[in-house]
PDB file of N, CA and C in Angstrom:
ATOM      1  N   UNK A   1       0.837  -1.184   0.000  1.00  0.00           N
ATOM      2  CA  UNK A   1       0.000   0.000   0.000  1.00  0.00           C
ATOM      3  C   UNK A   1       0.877   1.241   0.000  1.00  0.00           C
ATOM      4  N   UNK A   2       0.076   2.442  -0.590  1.00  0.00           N
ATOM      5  CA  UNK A   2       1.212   3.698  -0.825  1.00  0.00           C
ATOM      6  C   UNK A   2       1.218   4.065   0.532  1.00  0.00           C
ATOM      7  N   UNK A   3       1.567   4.983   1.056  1.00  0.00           N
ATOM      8  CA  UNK A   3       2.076   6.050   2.284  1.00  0.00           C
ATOM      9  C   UNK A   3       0.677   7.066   2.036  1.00  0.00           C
ATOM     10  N   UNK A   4       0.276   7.300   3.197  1.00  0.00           N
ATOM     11  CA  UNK A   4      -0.702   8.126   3.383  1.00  0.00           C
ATOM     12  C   UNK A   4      -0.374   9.346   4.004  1.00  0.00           C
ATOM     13  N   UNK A   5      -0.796  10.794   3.628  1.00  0.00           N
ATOM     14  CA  UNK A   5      -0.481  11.806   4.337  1.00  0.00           C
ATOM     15  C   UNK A   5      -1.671  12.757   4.751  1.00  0.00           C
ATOM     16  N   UNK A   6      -1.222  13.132   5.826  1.00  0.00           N
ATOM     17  CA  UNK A   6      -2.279  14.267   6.483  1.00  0.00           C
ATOM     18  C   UNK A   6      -2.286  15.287   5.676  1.00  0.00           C
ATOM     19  N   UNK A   7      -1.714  15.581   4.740  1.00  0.00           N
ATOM     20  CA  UNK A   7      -1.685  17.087   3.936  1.00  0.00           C
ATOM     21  C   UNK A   7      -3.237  17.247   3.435  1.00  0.00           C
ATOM     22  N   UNK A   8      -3.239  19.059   3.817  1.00  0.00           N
ATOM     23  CA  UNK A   8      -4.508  19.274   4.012  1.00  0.00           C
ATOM     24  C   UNK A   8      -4.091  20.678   3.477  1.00  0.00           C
ATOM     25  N   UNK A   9      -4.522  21.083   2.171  1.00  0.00           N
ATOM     26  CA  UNK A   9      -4.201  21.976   1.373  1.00  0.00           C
ATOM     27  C   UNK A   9      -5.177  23.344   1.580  1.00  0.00           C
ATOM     28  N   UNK A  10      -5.357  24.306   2.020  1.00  0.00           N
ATOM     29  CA  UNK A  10      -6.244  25.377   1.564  1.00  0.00           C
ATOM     30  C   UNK A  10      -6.539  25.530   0.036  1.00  0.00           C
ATOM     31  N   UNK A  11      -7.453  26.180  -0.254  1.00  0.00           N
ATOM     32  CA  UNK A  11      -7.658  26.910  -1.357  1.00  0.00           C
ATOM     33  C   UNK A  11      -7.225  28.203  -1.574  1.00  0.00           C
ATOM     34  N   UNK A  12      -7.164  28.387  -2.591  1.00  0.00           N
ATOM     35  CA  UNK A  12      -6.520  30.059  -3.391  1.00  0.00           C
ATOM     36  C   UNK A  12      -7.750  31.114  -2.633  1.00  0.00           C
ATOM     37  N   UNK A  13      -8.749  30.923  -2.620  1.00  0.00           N
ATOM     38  CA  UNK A  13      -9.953  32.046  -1.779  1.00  0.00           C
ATOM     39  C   UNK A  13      -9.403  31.750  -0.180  1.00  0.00           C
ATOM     40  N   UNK A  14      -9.509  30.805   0.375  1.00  0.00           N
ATOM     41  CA  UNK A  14      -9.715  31.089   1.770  1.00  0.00           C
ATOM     42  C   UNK A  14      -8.484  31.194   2.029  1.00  0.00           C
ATOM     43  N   UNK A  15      -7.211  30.957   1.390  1.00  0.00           N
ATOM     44  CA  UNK A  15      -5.919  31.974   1.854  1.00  0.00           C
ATOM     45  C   UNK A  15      -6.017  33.014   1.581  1.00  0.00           C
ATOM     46  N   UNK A  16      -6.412  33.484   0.629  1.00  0.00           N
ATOM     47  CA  UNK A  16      -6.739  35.164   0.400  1.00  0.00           C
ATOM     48  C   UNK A  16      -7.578  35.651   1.524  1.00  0.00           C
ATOM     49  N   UNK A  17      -9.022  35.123   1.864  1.00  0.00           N
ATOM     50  CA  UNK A  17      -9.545  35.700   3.236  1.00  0.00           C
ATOM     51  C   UNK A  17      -9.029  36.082   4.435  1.00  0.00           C
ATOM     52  N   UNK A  18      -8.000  34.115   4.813  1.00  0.00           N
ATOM     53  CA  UNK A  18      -7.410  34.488   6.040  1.00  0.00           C
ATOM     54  C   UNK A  18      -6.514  35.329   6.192  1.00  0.00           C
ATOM     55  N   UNK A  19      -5.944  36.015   4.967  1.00  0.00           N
ATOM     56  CA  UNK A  19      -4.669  36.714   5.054  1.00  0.00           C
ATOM     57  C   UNK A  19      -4.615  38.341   5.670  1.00  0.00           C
ATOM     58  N   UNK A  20      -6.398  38.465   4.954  1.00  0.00           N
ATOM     59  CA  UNK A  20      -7.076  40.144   4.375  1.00  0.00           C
ATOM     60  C   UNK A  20      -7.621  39.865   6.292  1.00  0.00           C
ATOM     61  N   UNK A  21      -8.388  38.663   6.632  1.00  0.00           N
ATOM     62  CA  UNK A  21      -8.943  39.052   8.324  1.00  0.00           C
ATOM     63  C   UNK A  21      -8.289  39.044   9.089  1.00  0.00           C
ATOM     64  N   UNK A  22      -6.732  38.457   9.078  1.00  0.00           N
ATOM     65  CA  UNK A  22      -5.890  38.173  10.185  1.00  0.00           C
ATOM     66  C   UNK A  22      -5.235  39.465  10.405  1.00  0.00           C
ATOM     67  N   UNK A  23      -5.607  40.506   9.601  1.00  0.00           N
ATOM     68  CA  UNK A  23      -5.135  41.693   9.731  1.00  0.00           C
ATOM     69  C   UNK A  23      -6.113  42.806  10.512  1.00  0.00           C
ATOM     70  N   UNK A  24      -7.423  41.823  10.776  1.00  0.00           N
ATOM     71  CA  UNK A  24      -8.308  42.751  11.668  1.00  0.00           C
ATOM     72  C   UNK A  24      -7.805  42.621  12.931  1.00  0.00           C
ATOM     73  N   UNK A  25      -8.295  43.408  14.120  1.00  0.00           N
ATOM     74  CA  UNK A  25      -8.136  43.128  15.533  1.00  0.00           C
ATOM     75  C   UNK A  25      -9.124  41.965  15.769  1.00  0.00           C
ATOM     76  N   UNK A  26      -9.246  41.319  16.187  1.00  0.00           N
ATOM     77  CA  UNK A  26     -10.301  39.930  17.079  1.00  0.00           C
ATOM     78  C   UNK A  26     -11.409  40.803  17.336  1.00  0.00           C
ATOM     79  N   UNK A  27     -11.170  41.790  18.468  1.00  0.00           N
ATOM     80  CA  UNK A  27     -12.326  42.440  18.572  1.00  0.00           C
ATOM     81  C   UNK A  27     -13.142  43.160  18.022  1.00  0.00           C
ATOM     82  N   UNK A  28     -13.288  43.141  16.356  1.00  0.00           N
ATOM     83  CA  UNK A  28     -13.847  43.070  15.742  1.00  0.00           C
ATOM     84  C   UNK A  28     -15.044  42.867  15.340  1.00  0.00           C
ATOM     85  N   UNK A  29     -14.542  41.727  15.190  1.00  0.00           N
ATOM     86  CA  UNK A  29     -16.203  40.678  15.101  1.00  0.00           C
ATOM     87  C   UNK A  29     -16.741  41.039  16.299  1.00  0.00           C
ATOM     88  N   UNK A  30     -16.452  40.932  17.728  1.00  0.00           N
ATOM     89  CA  UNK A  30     -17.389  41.014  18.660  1.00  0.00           C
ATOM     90  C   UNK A  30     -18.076  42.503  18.484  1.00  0.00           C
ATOM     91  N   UNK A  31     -17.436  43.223  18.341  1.00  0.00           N
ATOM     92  CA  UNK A  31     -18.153  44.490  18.253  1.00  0.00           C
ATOM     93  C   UNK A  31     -19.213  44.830  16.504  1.00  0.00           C
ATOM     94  N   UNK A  32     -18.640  43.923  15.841  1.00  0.00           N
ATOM     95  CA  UNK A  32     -19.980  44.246  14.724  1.00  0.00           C
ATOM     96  C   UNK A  32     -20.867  43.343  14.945  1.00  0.00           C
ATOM     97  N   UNK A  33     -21.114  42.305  16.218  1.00  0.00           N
ATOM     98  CA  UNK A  33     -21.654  41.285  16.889  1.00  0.00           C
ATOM     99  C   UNK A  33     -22.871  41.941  17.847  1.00  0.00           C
ATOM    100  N   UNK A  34     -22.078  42.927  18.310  1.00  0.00           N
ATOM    101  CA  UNK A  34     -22.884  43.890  19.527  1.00  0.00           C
ATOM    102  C   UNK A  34     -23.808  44.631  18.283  1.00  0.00           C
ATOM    103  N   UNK A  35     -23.120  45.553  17.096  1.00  0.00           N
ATOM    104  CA  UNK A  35     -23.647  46.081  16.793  1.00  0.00           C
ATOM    105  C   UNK A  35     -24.879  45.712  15.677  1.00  0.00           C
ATOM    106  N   UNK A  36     -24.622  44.673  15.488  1.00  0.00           N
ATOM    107  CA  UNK A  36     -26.148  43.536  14.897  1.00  0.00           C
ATOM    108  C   UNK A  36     -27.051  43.869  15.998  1.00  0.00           C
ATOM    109  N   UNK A  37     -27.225  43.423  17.158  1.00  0.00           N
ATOM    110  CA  UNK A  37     -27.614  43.162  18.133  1.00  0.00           C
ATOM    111  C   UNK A  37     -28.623  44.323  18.870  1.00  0.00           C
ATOM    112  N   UNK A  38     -27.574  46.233  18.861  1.00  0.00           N
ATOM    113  CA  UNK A  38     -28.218  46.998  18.927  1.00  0.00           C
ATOM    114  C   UNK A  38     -28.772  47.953  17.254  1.00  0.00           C
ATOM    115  N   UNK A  39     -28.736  47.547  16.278  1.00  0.00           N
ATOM    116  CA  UNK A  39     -29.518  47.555  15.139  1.00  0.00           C
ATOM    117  C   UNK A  39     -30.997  46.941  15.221  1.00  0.00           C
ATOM    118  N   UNK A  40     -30.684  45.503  15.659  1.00  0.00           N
ATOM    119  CA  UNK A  40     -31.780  44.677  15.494  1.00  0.00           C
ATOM    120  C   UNK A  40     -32.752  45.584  16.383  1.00  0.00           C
ATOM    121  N   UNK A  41     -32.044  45.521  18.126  1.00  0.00           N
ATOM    122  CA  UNK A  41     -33.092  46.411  18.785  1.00  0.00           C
ATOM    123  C   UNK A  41     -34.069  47.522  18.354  1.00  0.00           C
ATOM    124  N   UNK A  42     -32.968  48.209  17.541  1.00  0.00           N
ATOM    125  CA  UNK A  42     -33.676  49.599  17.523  1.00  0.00           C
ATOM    126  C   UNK A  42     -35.008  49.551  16.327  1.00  0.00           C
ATOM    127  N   UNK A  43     -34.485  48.702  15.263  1.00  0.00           N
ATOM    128  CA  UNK A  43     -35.233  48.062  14.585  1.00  0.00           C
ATOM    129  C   UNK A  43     -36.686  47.407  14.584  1.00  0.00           C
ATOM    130  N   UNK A  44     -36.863  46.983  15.814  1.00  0.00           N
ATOM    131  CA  UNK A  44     -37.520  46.379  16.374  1.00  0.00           C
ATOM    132  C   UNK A  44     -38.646  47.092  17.429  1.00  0.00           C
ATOM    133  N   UNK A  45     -38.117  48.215  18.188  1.00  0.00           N
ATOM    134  CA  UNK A  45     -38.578  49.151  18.642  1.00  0.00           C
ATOM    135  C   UNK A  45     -38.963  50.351  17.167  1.00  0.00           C
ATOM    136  N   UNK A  46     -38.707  50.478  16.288  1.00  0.00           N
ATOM    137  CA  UNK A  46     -39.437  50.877  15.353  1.00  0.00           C
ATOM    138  C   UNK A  46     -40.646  50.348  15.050  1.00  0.00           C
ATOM    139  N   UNK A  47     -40.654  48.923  15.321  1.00  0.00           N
ATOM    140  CA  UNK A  47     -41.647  48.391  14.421  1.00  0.00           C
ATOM    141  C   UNK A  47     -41.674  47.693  13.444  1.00  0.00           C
ATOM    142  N   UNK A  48     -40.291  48.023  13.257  1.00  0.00           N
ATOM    143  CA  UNK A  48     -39.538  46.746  11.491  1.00  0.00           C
ATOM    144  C   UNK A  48     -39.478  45.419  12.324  1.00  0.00           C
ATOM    145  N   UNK A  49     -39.902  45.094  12.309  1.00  0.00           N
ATOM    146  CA  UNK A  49     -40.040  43.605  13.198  1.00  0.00           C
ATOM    147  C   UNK A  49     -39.154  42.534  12.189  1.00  0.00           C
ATOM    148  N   UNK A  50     -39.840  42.260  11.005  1.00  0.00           N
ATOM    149  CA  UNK A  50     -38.690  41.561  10.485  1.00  0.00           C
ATOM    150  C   UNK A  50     -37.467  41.779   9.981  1.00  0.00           C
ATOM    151  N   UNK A  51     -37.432  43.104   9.836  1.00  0.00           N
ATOM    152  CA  UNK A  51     -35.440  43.462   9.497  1.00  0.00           C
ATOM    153  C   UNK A  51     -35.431  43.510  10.611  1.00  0.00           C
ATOM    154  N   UNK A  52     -35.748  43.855  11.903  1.00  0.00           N
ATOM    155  CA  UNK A  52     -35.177  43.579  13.430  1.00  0.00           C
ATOM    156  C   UNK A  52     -34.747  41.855  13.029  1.00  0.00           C
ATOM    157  N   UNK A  53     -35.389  41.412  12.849  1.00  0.00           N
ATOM    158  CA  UNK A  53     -34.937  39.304  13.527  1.00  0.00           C
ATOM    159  C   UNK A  53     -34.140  39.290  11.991  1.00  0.00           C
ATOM    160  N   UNK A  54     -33.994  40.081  10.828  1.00  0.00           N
ATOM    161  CA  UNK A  54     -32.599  39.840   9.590  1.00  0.00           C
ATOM    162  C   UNK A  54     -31.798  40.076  10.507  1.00  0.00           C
ATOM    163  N   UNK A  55     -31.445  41.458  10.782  1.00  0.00           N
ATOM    164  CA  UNK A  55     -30.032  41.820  11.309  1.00  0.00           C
ATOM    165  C   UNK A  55     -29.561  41.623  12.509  1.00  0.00           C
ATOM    166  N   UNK A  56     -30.817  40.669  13.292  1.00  0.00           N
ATOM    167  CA  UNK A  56     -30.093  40.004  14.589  1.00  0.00           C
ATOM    168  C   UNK A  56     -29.617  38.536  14.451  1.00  0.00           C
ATOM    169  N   UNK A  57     -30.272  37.865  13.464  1.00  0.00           N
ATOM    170  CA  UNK A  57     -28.975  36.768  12.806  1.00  0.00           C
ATOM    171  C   UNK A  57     -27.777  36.990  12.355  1.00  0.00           C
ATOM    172  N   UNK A  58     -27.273  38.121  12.426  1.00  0.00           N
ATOM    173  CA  UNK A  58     -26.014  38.228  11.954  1.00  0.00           C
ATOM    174  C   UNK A  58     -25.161  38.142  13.136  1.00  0.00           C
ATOM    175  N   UNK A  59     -25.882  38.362  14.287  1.00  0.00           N
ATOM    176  CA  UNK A  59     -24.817  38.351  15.435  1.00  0.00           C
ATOM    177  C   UNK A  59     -23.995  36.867  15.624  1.00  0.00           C
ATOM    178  N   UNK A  60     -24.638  36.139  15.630  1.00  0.00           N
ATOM    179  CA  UNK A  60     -24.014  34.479  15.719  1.00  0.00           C
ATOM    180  C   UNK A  60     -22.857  34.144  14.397  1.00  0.00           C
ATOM    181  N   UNK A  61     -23.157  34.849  13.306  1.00  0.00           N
ATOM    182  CA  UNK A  61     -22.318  34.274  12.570  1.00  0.00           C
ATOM    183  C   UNK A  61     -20.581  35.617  12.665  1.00  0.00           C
ATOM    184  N   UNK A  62     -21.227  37.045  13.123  1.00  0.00           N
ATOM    185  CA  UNK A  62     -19.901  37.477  13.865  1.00  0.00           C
ATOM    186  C   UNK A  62     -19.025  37.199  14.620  1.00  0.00           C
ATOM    187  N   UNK A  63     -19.666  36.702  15.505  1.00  0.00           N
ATOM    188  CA  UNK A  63     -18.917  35.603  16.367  1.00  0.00           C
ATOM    189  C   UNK A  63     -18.391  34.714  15.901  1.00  0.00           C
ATOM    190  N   UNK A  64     -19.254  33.652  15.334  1.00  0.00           N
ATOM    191  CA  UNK A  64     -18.607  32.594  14.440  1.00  0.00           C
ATOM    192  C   UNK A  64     -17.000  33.297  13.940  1.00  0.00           C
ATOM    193  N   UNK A  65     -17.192  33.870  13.145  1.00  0.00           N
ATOM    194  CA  UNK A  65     -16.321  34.834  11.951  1.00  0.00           C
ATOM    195  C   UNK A  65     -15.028  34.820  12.742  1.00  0.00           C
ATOM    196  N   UNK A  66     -14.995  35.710  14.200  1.00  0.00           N
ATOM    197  CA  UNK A  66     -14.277  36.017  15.383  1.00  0.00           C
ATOM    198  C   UNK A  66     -13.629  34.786  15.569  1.00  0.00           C
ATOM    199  N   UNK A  67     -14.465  33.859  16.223  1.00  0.00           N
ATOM    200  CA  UNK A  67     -13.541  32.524  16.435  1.00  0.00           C
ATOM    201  C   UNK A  67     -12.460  31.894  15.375  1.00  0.00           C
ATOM    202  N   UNK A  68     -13.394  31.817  13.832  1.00  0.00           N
ATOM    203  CA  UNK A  68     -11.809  31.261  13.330  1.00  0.00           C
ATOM    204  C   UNK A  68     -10.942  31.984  13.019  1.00  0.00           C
ATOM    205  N   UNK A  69     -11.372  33.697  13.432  1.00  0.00           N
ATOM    206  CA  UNK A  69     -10.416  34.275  12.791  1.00  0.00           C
ATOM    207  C   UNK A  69      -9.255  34.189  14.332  1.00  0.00           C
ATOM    208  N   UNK A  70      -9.480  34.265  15.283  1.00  0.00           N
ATOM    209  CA  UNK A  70      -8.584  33.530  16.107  1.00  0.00           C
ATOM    210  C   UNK A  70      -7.793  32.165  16.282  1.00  0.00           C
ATOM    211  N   UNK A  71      -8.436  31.335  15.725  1.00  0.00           N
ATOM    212  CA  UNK A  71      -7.853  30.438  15.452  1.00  0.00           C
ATOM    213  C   UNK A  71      -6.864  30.205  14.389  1.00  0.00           C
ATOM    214  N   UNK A  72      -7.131  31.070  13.654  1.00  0.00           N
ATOM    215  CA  UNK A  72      -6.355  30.963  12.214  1.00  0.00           C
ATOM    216  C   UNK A  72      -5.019  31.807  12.906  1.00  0.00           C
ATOM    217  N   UNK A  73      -5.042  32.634  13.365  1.00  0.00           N
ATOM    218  CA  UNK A  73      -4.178  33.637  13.979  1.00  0.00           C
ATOM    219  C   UNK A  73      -3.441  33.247  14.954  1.00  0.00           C
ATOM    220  N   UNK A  74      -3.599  32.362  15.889  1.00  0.00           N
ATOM    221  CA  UNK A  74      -3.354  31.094  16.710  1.00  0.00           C
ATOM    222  C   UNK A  74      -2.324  29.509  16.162  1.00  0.00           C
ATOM    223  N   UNK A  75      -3.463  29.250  15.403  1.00  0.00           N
ATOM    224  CA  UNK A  75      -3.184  28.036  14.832  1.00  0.00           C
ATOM    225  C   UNK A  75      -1.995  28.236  13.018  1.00  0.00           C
ATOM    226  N   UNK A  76      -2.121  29.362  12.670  1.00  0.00           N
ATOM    227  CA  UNK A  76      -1.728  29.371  11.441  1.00  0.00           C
ATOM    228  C   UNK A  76      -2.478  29.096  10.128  1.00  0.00           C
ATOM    229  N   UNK A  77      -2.101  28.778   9.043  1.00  0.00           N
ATOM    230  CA  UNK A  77      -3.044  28.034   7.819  1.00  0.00           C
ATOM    231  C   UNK A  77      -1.648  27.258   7.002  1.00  0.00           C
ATOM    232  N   UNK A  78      -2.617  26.476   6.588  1.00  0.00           N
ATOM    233  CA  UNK A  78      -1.790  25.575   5.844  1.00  0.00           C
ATOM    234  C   UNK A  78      -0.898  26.394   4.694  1.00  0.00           C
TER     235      UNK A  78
END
């Protein structure tokens, strides 16, 4: 049998991403996280009820965003 390897290649896009976010601060994401969050509110206290609950799904995936961009920053990329 041949030799098997862990090599685990990125793609040409998501090295370009991690390269362009690893240049943000971390706290970042949390703060365009917050600011989903008080959008949605105010949104919502308008009366836009459903662009209030659009732009408060965005908070989870800021976060999301935040984490690997720590990790990538942490961990490196292939």
């Amino acid at each position: 049998m041949g030799k098997l390897t862990n090599s685990h290649e990125e793609g040409k896009v998501a090295e370009m991403i991690e390269e362009q976010t690893a240049k943000l601060p971390s706290d970042t994401f949390l703060w365009a996280s917050v600011g989903a969050m008080s959008i949605s509110l105010a949104l919502q206290l308008m009366g836009k009820k459903h662009a209030g609950l659009f732009v408060g799904q965005w908070a989870a995936p800021f976060l999301l965003f935040g984490i690997y961009n720590k990790l990538v920053k942490q961990q490196g990329h292939d």
